[in-house]
ModelCIF file with pLDDT and N, C-alpha, C, O atoms, coordinates in Angstrom:
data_MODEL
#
_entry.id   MODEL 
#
_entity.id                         1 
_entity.type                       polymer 
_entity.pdbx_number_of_molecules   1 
#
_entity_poly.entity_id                      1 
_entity_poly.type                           'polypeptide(L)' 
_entity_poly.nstd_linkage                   no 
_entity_poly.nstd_monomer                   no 
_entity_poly.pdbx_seq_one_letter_code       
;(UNK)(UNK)(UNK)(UNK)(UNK)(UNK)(UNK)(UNK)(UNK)(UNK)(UNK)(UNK)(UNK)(UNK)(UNK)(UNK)
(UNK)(UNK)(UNK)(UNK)(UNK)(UNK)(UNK)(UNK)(UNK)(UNK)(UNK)(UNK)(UNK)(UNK)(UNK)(UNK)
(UNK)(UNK)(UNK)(UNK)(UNK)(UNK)(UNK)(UNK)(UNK)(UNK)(UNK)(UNK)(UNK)(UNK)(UNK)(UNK)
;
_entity_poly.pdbx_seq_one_letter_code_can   XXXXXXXXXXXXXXXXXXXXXXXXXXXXXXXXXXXXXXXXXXXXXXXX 
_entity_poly.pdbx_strand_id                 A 
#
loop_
_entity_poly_seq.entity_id 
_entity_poly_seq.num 
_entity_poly_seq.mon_id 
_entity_poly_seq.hetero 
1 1  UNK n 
1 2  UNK n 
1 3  UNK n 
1 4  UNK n 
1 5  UNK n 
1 6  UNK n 
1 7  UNK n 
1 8  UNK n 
1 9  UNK n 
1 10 UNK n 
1 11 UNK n 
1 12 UNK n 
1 13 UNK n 
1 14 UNK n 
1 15 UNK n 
1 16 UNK n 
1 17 UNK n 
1 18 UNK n 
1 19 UNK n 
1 20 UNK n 
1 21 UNK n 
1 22 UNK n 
1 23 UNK n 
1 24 UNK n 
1 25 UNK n 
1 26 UNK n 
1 27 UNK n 
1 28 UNK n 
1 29 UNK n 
1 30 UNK n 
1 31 UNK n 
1 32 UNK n 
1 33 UNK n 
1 34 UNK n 
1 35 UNK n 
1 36 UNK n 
1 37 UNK n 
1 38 UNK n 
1 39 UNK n 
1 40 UNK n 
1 41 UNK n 
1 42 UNK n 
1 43 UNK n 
1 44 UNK n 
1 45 UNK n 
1 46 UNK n 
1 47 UNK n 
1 48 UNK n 
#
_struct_asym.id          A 
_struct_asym.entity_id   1 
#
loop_
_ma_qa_metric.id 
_ma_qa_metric.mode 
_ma_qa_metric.name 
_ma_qa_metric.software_group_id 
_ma_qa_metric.type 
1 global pLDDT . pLDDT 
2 local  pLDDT . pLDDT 
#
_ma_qa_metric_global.metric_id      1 
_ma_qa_metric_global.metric_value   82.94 
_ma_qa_metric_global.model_id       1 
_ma_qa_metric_global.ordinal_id     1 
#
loop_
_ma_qa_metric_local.label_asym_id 
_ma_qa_metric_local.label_comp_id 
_ma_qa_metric_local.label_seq_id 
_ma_qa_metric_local.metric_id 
_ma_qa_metric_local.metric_value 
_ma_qa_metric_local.model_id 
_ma_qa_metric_local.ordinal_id 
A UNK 1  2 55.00 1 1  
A UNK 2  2 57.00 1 2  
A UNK 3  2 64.00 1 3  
A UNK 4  2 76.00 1 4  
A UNK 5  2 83.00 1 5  
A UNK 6  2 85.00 1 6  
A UNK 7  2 84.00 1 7  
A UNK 8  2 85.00 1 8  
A UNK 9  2 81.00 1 9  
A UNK 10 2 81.00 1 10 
A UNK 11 2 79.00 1 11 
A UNK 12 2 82.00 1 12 
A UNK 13 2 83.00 1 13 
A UNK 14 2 85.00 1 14 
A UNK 15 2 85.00 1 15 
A UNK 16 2 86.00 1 16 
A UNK 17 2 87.00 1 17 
A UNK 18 2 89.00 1 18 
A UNK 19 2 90.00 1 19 
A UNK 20 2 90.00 1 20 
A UNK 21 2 88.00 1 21 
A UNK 22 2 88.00 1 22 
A UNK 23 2 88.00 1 23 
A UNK 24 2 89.00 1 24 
A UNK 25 2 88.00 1 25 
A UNK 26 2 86.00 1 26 
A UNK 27 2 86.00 1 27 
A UNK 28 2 84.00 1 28 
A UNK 29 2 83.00 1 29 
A UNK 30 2 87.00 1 30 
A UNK 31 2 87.00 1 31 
A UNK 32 2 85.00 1 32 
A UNK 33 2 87.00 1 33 
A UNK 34 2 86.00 1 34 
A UNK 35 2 85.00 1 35 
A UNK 36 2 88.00 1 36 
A UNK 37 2 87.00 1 37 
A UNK 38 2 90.00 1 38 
A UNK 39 2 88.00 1 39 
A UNK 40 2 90.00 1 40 
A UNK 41 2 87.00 1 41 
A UNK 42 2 88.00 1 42 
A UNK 43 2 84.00 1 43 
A UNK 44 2 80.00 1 44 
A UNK 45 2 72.00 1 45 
A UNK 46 2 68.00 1 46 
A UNK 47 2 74.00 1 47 
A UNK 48 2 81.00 1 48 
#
loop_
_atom_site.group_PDB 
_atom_site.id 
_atom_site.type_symbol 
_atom_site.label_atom_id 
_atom_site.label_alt_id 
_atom_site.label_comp_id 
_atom_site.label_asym_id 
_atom_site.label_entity_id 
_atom_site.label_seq_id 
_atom_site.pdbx_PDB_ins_code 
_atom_site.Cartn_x 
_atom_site.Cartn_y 
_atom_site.Cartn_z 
_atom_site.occupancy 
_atom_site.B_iso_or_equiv 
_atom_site.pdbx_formal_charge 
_atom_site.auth_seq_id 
_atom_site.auth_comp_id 
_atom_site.auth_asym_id 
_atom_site.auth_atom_id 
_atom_site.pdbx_PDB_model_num 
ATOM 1   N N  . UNK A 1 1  ? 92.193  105.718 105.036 1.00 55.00 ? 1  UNK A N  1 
ATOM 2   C CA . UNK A 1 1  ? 93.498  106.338 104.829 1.00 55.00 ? 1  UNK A CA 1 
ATOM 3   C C  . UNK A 1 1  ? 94.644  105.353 104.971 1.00 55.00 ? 1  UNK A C  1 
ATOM 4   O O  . UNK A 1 1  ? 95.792  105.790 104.887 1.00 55.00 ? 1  UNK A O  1 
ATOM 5   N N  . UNK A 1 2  ? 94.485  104.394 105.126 1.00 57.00 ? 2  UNK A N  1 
ATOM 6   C CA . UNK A 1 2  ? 95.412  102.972 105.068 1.00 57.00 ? 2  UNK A CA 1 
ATOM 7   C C  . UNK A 1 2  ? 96.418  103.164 105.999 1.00 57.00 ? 2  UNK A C  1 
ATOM 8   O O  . UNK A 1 2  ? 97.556  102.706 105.897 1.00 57.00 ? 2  UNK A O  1 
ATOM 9   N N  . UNK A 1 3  ? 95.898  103.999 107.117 1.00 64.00 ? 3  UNK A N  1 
ATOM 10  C CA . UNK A 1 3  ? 97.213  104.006 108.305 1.00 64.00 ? 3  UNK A CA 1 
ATOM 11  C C  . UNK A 1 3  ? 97.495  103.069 109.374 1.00 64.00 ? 3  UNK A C  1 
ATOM 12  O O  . UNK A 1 3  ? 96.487  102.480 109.765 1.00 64.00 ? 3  UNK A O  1 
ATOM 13  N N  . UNK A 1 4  ? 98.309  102.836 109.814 1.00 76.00 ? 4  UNK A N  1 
ATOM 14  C CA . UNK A 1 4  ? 98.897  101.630 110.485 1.00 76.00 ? 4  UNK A CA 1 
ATOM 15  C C  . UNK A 1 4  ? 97.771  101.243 111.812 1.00 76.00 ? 4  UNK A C  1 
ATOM 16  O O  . UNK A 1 4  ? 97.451  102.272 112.407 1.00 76.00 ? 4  UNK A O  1 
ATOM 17  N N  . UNK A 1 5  ? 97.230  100.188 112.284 1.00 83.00 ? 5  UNK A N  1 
ATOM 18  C CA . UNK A 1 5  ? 96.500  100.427 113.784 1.00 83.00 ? 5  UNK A CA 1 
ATOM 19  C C  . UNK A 1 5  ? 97.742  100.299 114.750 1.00 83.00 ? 5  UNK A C  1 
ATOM 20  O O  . UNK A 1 5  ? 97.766  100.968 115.783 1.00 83.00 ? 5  UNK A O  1 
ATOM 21  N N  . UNK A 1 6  ? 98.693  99.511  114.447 1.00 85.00 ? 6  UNK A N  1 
ATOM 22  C CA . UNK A 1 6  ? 100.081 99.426  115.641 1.00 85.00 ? 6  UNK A CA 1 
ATOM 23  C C  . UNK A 1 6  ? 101.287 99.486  114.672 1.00 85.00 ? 6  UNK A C  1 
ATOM 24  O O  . UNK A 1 6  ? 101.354 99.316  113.454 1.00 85.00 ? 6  UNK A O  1 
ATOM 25  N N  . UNK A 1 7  ? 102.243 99.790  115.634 1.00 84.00 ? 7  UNK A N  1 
ATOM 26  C CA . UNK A 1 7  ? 103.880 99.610  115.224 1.00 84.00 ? 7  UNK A CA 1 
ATOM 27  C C  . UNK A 1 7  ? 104.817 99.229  116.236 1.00 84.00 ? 7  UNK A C  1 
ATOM 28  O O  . UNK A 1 7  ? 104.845 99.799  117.326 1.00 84.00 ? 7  UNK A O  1 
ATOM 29  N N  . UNK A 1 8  ? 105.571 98.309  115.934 1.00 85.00 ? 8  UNK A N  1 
ATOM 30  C CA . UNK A 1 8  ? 106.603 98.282  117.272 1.00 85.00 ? 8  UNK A CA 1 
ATOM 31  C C  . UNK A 1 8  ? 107.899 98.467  116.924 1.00 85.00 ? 8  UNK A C  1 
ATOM 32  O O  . UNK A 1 8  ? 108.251 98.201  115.775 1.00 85.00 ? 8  UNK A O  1 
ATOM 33  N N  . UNK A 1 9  ? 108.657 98.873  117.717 1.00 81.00 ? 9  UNK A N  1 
ATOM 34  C CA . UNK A 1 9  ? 109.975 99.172  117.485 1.00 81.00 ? 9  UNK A CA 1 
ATOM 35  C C  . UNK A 1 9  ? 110.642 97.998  118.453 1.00 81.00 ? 9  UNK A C  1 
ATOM 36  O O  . UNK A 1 9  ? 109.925 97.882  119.448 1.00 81.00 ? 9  UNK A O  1 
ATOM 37  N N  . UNK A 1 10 ? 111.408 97.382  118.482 1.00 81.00 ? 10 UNK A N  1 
ATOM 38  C CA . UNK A 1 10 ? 112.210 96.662  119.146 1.00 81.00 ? 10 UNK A CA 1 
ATOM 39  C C  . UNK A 1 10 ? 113.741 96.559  118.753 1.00 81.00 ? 10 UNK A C  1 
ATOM 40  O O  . UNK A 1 10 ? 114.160 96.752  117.612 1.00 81.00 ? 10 UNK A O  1 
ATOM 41  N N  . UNK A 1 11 ? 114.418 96.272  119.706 1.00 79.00 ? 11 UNK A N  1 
ATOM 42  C CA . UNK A 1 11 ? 116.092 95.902  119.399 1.00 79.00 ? 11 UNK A CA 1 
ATOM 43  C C  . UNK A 1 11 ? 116.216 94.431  118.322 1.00 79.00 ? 11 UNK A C  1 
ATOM 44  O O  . UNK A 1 11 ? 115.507 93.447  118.535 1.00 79.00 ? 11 UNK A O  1 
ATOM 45  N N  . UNK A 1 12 ? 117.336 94.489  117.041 1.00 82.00 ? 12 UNK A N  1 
ATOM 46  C CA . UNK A 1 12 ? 117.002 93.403  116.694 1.00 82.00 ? 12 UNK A CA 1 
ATOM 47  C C  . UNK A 1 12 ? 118.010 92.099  117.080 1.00 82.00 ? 12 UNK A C  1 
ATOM 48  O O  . UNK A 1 12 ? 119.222 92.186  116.879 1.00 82.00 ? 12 UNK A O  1 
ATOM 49  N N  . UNK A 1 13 ? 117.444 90.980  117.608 1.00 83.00 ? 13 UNK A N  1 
ATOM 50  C CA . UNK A 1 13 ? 118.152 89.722  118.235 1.00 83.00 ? 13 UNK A CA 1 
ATOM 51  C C  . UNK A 1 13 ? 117.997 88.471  117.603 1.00 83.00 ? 13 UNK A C  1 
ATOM 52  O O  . UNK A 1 13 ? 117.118 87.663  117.902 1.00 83.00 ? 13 UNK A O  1 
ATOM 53  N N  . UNK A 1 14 ? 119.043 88.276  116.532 1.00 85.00 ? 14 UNK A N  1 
ATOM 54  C CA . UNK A 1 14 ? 118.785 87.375  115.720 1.00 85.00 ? 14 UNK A CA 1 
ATOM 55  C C  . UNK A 1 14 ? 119.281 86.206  116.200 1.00 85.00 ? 14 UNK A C  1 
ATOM 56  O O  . UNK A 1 14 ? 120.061 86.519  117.100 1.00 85.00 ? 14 UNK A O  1 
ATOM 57  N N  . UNK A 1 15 ? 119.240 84.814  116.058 1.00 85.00 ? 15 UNK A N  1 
ATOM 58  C CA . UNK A 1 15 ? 119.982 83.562  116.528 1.00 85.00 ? 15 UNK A CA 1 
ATOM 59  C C  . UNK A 1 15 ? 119.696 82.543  115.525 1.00 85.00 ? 15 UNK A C  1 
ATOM 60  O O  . UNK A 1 15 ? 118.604 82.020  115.748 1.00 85.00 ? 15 UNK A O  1 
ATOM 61  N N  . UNK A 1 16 ? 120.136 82.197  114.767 1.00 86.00 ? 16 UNK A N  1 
ATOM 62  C CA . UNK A 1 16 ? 120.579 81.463  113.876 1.00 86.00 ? 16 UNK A CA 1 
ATOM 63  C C  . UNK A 1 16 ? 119.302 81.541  112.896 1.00 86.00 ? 16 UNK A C  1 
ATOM 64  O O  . UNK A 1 16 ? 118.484 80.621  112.888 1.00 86.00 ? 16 UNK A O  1 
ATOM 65  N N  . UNK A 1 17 ? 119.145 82.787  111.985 1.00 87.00 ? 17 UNK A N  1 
ATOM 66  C CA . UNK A 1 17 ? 119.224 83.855  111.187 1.00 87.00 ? 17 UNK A CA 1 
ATOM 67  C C  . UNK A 1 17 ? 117.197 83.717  111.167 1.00 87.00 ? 17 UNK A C  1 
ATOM 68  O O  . UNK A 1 17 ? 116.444 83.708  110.193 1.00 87.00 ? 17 UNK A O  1 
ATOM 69  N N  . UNK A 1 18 ? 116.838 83.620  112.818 1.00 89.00 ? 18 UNK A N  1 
ATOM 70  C CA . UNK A 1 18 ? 115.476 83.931  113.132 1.00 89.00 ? 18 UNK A CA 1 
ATOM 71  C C  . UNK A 1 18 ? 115.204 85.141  114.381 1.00 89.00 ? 18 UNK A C  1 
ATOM 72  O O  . UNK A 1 18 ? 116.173 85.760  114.822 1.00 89.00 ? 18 UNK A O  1 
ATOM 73  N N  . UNK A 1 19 ? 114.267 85.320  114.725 1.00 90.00 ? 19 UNK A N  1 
ATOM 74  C CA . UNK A 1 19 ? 113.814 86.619  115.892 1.00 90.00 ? 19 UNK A CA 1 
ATOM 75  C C  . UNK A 1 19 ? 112.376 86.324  115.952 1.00 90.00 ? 19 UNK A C  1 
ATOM 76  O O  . UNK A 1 19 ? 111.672 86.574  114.973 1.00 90.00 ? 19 UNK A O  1 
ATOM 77  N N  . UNK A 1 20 ? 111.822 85.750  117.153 1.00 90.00 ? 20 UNK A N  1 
ATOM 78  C CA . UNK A 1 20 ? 110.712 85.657  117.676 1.00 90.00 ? 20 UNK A CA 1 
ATOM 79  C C  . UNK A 1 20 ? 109.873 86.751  117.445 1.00 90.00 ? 20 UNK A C  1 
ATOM 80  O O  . UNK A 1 20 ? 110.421 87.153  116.419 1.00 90.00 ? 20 UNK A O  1 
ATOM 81  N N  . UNK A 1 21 ? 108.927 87.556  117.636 1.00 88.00 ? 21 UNK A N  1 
ATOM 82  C CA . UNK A 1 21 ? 108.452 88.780  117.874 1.00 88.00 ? 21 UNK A CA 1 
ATOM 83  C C  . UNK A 1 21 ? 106.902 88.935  118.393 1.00 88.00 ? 21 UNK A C  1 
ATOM 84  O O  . UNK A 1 21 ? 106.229 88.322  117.564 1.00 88.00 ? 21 UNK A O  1 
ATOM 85  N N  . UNK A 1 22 ? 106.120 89.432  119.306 1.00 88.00 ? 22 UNK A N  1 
ATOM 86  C CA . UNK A 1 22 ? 104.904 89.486  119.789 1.00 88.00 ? 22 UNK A CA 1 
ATOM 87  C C  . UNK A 1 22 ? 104.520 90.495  119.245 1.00 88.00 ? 22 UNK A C  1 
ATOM 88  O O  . UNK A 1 22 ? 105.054 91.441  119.824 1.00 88.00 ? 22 UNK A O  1 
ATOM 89  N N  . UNK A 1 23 ? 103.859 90.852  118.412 1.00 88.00 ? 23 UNK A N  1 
ATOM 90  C CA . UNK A 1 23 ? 102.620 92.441  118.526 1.00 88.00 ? 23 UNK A CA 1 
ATOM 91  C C  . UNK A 1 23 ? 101.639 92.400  119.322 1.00 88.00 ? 23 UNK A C  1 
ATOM 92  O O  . UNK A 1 23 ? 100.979 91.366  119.430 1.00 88.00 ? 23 UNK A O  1 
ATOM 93  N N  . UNK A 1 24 ? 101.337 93.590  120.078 1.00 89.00 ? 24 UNK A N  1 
ATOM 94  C CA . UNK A 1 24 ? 100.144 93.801  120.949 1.00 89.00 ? 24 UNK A CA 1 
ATOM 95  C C  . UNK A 1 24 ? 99.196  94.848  119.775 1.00 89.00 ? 24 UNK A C  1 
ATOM 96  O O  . UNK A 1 24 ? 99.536  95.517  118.799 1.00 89.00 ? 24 UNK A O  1 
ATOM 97  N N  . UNK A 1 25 ? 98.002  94.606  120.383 1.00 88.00 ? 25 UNK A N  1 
ATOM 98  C CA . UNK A 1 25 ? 97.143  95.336  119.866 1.00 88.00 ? 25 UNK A CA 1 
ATOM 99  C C  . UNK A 1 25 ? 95.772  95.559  120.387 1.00 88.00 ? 25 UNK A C  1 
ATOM 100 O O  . UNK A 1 25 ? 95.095  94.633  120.835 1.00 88.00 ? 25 UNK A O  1 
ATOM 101 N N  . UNK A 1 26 ? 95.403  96.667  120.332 1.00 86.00 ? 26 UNK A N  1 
ATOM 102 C CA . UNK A 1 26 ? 93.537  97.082  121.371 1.00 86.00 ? 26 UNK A CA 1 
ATOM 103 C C  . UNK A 1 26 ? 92.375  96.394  120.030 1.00 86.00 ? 26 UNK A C  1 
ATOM 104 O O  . UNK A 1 26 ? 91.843  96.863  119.023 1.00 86.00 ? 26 UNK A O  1 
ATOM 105 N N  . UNK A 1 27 ? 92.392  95.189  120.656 1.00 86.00 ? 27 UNK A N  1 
ATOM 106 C CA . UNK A 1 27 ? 91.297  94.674  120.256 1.00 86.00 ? 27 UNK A CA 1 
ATOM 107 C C  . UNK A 1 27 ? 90.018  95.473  119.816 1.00 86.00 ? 27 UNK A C  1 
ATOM 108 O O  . UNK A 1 27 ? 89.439  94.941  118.869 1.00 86.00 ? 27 UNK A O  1 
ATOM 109 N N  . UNK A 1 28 ? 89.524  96.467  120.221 1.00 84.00 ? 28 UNK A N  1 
ATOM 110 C CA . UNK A 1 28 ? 88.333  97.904  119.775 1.00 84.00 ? 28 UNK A CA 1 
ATOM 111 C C  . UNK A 1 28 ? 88.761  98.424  118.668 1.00 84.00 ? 28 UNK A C  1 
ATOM 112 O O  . UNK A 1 28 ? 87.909  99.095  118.085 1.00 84.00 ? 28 UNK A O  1 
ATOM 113 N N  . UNK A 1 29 ? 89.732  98.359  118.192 1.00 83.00 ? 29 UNK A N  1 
ATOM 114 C CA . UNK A 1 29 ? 90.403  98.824  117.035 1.00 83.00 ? 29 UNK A CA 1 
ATOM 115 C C  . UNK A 1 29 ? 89.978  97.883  115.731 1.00 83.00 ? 29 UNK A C  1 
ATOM 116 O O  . UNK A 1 29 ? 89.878  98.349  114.596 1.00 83.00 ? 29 UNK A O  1 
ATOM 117 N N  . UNK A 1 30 ? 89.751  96.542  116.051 1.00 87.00 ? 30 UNK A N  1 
ATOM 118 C CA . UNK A 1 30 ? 89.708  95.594  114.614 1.00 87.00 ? 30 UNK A CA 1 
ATOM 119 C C  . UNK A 1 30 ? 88.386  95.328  114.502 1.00 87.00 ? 30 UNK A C  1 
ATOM 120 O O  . UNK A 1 30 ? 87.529  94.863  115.254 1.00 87.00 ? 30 UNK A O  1 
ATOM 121 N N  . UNK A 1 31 ? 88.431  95.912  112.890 1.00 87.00 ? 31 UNK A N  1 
ATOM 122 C CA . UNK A 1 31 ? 87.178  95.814  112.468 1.00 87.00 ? 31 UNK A CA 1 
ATOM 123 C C  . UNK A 1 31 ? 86.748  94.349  111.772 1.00 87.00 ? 31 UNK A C  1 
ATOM 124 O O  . UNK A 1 31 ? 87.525  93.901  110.929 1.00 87.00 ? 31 UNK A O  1 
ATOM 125 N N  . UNK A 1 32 ? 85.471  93.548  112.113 1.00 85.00 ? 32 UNK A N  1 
ATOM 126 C CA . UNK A 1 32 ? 85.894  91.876  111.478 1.00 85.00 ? 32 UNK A CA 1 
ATOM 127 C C  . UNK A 1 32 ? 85.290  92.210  109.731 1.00 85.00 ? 32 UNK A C  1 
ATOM 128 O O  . UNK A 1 32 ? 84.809  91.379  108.961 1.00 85.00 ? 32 UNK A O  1 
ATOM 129 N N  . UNK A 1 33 ? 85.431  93.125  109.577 1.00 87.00 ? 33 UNK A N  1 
ATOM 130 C CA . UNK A 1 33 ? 84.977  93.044  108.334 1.00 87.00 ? 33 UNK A CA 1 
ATOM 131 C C  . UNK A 1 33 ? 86.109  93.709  107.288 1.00 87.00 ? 33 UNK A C  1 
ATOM 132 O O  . UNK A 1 33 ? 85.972  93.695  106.065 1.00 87.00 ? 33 UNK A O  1 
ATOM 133 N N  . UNK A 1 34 ? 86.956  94.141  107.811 1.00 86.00 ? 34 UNK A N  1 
ATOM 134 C CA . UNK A 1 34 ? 88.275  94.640  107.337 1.00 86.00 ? 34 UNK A CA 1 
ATOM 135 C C  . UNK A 1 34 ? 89.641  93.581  106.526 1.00 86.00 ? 34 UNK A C  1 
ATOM 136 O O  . UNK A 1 34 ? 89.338  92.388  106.560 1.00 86.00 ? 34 UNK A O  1 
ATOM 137 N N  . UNK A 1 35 ? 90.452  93.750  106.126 1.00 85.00 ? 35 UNK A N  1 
ATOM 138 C CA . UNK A 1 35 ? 91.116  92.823  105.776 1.00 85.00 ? 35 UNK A CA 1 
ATOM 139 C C  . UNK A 1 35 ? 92.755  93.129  106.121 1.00 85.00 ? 35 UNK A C  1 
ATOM 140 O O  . UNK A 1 35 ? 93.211  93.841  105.227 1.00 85.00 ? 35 UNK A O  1 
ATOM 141 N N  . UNK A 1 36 ? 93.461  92.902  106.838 1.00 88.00 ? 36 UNK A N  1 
ATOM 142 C CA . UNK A 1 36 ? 94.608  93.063  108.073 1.00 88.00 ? 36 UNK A CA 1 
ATOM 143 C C  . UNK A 1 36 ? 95.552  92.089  107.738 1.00 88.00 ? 36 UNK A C  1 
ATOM 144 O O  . UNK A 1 36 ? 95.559  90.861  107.829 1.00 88.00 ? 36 UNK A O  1 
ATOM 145 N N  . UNK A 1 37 ? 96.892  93.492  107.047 1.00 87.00 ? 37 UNK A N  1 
ATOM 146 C CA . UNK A 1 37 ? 97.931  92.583  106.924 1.00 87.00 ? 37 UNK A CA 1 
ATOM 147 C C  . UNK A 1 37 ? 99.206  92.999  107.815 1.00 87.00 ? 37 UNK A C  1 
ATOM 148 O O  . UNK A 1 37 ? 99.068  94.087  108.373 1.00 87.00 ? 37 UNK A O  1 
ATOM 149 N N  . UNK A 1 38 ? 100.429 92.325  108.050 1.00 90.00 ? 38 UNK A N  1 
ATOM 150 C CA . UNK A 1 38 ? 101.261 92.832  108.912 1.00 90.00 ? 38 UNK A CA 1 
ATOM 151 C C  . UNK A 1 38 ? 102.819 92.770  108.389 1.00 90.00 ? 38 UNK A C  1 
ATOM 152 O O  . UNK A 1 38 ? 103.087 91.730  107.788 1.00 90.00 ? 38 UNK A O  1 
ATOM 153 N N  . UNK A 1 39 ? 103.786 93.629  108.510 1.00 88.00 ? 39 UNK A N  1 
ATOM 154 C CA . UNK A 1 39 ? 104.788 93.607  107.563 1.00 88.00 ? 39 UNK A CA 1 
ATOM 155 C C  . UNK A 1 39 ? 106.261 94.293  108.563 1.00 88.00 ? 39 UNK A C  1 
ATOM 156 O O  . UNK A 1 39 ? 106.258 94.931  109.616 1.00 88.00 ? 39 UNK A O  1 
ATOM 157 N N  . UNK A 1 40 ? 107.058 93.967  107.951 1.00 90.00 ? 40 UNK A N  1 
ATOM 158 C CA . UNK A 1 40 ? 107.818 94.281  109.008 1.00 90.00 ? 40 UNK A CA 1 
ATOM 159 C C  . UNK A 1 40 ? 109.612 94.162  108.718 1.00 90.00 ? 40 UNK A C  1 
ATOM 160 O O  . UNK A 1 40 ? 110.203 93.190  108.249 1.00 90.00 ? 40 UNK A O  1 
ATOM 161 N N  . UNK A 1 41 ? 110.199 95.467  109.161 1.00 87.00 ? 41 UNK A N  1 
ATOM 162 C CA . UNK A 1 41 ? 111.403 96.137  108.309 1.00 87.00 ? 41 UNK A CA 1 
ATOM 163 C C  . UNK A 1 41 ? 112.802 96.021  109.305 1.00 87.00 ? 41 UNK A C  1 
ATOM 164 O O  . UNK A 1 41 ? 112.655 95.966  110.526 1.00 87.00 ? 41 UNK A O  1 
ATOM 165 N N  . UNK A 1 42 ? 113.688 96.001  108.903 1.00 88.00 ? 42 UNK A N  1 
ATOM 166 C CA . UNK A 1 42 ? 115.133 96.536  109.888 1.00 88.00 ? 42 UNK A CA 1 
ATOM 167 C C  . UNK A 1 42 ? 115.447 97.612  109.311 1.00 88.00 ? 42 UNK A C  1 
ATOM 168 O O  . UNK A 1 42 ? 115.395 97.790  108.094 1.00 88.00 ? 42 UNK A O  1 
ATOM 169 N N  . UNK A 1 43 ? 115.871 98.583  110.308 1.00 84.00 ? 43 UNK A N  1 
ATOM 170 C CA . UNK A 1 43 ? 116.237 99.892  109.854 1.00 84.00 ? 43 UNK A CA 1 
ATOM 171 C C  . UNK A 1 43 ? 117.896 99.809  110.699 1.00 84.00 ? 43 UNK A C  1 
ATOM 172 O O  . UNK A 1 43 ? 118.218 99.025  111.592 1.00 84.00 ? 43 UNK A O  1 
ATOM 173 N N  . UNK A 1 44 ? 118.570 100.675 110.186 1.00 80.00 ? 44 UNK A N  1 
ATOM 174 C CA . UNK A 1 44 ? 119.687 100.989 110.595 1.00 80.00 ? 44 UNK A CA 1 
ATOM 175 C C  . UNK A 1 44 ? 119.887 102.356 110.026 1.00 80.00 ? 44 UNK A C  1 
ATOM 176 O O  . UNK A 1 44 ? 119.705 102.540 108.822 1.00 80.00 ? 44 UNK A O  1 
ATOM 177 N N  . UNK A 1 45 ? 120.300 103.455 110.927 1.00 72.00 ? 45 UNK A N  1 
ATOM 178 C CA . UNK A 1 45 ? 120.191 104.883 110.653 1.00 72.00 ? 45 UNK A CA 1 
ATOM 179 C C  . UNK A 1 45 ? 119.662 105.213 109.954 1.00 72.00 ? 45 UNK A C  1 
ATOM 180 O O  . UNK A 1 45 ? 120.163 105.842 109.021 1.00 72.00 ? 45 UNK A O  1 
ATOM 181 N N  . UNK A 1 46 ? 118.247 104.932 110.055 1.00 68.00 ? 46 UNK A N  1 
ATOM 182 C CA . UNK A 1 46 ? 117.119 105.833 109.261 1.00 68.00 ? 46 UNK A CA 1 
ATOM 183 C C  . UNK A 1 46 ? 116.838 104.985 107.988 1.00 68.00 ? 46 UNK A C  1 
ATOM 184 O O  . UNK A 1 46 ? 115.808 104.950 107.316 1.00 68.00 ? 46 UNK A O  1 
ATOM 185 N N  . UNK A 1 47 ? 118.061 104.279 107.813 1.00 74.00 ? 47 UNK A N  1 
ATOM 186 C CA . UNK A 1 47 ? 117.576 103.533 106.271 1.00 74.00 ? 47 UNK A CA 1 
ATOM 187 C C  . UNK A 1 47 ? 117.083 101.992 106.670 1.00 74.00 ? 47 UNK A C  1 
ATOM 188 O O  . UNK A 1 47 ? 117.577 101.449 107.659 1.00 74.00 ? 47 UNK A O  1 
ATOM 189 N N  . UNK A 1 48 ? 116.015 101.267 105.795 1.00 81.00 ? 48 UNK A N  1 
ATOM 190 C CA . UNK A 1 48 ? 115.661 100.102 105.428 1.00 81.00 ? 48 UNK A CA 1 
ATOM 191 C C  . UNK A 1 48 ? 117.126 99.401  105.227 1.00 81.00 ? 48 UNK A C  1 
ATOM 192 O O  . UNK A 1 48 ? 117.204 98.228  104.862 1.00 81.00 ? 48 UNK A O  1 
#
């Protein structure tokens, strides 16, 4: 069903027009035979 295994929400803190960022994730969750991509948005009131 192509649904997400994580998501994070964080505040966004830019400094000279970069932002570090960590994802956590439960290792029991990844399958090694799967193929895992990661993508990632700014929202401001609800919109992209």
């Amino acid at each position: 069903d192509a649904t997400p295994v994580v998501q994070r929400l964080t505040r966004l803190v830019v400094e000279d027009g970069k932002m570090p960022f960590r994802l956590y994730y439960n290792g029991d969750m990844i399958d090694d035979t799967h193929r895992y991509v990661v993508d990632a948005r700014v929202i401001l009131d609800g919109a992209v």
